[in-house]
Protein backbone atom coordinates (compact mmCIF):
# COMPACT_ATOMS: atom_id res chain seq x y z
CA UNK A 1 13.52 44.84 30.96
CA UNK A 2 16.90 45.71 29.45
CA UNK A 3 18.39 42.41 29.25
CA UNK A 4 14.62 41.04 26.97
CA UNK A 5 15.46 44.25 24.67
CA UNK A 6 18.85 43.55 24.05
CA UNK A 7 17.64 39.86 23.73
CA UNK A 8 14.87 40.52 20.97
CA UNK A 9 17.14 42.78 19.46
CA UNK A 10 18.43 41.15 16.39
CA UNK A 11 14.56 38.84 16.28
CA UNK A 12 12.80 38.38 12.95
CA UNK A 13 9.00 37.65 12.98
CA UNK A 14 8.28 34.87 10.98
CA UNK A 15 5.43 34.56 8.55
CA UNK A 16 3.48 32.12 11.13
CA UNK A 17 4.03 31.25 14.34
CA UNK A 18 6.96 29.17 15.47
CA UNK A 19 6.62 28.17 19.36
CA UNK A 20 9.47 29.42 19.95
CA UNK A 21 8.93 31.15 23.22
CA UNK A 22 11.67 32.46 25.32
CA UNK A 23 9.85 31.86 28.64
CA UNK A 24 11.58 33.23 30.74
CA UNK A 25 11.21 36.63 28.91
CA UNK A 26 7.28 36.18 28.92
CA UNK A 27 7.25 35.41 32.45
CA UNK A 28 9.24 38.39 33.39
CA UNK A 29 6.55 40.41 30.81
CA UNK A 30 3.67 38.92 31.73
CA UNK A 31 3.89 39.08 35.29
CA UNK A 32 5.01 42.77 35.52
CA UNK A 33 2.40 45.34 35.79
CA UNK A 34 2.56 47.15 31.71
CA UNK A 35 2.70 50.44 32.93
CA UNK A 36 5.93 49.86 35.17
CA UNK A 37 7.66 48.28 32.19
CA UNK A 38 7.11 50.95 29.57
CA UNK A 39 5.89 53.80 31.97
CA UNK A 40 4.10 56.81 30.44
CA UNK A 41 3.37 54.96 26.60
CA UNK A 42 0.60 55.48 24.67
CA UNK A 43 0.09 51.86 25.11
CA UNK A 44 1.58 49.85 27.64
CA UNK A 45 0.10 47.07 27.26
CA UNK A 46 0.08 46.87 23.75
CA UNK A 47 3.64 47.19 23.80
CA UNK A 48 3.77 44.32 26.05
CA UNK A 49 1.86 42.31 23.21
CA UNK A 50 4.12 43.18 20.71
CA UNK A 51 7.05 42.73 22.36
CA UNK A 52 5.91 39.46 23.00
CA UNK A 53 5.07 38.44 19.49
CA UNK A 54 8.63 38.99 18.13
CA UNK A 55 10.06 36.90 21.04
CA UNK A 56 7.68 34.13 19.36
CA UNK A 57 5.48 34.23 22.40
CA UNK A 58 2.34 33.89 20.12
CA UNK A 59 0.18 32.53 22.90
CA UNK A 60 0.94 35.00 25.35
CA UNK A 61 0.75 38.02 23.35
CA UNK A 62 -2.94 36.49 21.37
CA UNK A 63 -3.75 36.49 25.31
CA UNK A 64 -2.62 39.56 26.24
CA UNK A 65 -4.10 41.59 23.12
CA UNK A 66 -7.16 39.97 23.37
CA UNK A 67 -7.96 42.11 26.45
CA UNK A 68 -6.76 45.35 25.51
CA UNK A 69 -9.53 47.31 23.57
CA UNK A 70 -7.61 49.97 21.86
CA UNK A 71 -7.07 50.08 17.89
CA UNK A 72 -3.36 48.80 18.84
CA UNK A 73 -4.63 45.76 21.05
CA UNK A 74 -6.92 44.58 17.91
CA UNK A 75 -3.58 45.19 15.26
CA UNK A 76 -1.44 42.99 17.72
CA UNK A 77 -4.15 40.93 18.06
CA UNK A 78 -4.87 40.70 14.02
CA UNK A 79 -1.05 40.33 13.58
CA UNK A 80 -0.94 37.48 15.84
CA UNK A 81 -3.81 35.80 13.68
CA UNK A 82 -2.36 36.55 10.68
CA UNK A 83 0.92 34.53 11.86
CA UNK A 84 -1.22 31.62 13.21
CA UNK A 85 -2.06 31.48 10.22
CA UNK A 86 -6.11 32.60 10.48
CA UNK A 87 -6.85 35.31 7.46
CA UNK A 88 -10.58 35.29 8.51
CA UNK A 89 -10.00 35.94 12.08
CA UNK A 90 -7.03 38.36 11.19
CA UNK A 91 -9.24 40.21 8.73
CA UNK A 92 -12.09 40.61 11.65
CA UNK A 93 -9.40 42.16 14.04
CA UNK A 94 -7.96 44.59 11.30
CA UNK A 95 -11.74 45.85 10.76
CA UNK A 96 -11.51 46.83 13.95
CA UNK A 97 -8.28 48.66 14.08
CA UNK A 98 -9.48 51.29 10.79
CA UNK A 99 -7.10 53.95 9.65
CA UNK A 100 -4.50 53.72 12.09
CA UNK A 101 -1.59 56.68 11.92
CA UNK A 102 1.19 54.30 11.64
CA UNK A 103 -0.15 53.28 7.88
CA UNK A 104 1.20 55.96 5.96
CA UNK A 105 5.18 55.39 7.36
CA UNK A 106 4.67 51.99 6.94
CA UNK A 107 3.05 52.43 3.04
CA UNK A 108 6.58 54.20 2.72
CA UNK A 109 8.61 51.44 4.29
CA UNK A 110 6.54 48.85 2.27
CA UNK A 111 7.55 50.48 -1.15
CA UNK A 112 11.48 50.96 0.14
CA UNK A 113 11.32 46.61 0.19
CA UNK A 114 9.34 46.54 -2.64
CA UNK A 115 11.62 48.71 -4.99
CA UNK A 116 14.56 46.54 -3.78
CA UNK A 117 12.78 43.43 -4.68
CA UNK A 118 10.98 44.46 -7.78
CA UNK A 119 10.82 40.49 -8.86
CA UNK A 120 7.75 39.67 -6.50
CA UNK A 121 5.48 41.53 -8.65
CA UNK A 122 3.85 42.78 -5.82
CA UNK A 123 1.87 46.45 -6.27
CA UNK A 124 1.03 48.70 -3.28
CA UNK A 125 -2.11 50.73 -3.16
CA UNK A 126 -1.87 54.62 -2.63
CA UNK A 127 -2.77 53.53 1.03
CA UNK A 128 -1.93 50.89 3.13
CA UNK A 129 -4.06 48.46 3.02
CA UNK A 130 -3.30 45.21 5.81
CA UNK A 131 -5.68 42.72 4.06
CA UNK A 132 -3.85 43.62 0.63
CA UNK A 133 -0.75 42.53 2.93
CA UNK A 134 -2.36 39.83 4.66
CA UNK A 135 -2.85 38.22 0.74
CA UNK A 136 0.63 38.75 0.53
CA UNK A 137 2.04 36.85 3.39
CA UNK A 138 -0.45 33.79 2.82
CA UNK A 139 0.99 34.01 -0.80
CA UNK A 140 4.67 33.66 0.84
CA UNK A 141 4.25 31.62 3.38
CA UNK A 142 4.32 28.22 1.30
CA UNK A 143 7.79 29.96 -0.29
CA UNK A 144 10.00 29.61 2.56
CA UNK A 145 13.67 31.34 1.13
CA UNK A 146 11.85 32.74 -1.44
CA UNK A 147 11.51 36.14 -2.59
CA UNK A 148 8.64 37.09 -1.89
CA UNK A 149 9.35 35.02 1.95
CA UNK A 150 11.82 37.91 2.36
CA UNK A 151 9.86 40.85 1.36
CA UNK A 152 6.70 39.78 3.45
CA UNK A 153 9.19 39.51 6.36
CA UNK A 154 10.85 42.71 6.34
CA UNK A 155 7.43 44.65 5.71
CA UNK A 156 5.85 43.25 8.93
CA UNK A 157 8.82 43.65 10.53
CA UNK A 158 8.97 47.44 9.43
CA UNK A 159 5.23 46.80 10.73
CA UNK A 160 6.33 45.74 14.02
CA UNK A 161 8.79 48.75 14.57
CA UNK A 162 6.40 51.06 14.04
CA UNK A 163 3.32 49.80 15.53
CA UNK A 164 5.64 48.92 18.91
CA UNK A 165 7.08 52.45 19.00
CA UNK A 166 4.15 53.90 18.41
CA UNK A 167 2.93 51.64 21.26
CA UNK A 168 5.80 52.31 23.35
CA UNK A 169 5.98 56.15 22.59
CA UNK A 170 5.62 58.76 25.82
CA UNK A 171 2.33 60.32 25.86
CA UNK A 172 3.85 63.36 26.09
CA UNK A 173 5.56 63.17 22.52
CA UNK A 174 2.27 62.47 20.64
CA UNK A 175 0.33 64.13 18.54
């Protein structure tokens, strides 16, 4: 489990799914029981869809959110649709997920990129709102190196981090 961490390490979701897949890596995650790879989380197996996402493992981690019925299954699973891309489909999994508690650190994160990259033009809400974002990347996503490419990128990755520690995180240290 180390050695995929320290691989995925330095990743960088793209906008829409690449194929990329390091198989090996899913193999080793898919074919390990959740709760021995991330023992004690909130959300093992949520974390093993996200983690599997950012290795570009879009297949594997649609099939593995798919099945998991918490609020964090359906965000994985409406972040994998949003990179495939699908906005309807996306939008239909982030109904499901509602208010979830990693919104308001990510509304901060989101205005951090923003205020470094005040050329996009791009206006937050006072809340997060994902479909708001989910206009946002399908706006990019014909951009590639663009501007607004790079902001789009670094707020779902700032997504990713903490929806997958949030996933990840001990039951223990929750609220």
């Amino acid at each position: 489990m180390a050695a995929v961490l320290a691989g995925a390490e330095n990743t960088q979701l793209e906008l829409t799914q690449s194929g990329a897949c390091d198989r090996k890596a899913a193999h080793l995650l898919t074919s390990s029981a959740a709760t021995d790879l991330f023992p004690g989380a909130r959300d093992p197996e949520s974390a093993v869809s996200g983690l599997l996402l950012l290795l570009g493992c879009w297949e594997e981690s649609h099939r593995v959110s798919q099945d998991v019925s918490s609020p964090e299954g359906s965000y994985w699973h409406a972040i994998a649709h949003r990179m495939e891309p699908d906005a309807a489909n996306s939008g239909y999994w982030f109904r499901r997920v509602g208010n979830h508690p990693i919104f308001e650190p990510l509304l901060q994160r989101a205005g951090q990129i923003l205020r470094n990259e005040p050329t996009v033009g791009w206006k937050l809400k006072p809340v997060w709102d994902p479909f708001l974002f989910l206009q946002w990347c399908d706006e990019a996503r014909p951009e590639p190196g663009s501007a607004k490419e790079r902001v789009a990128r670094a707020i779902q990755m700032a997504e990713w981090e903490l929806l997958f520690q949030w996933c990840a995180m001990e039951r223990s240290s929750t609220k």
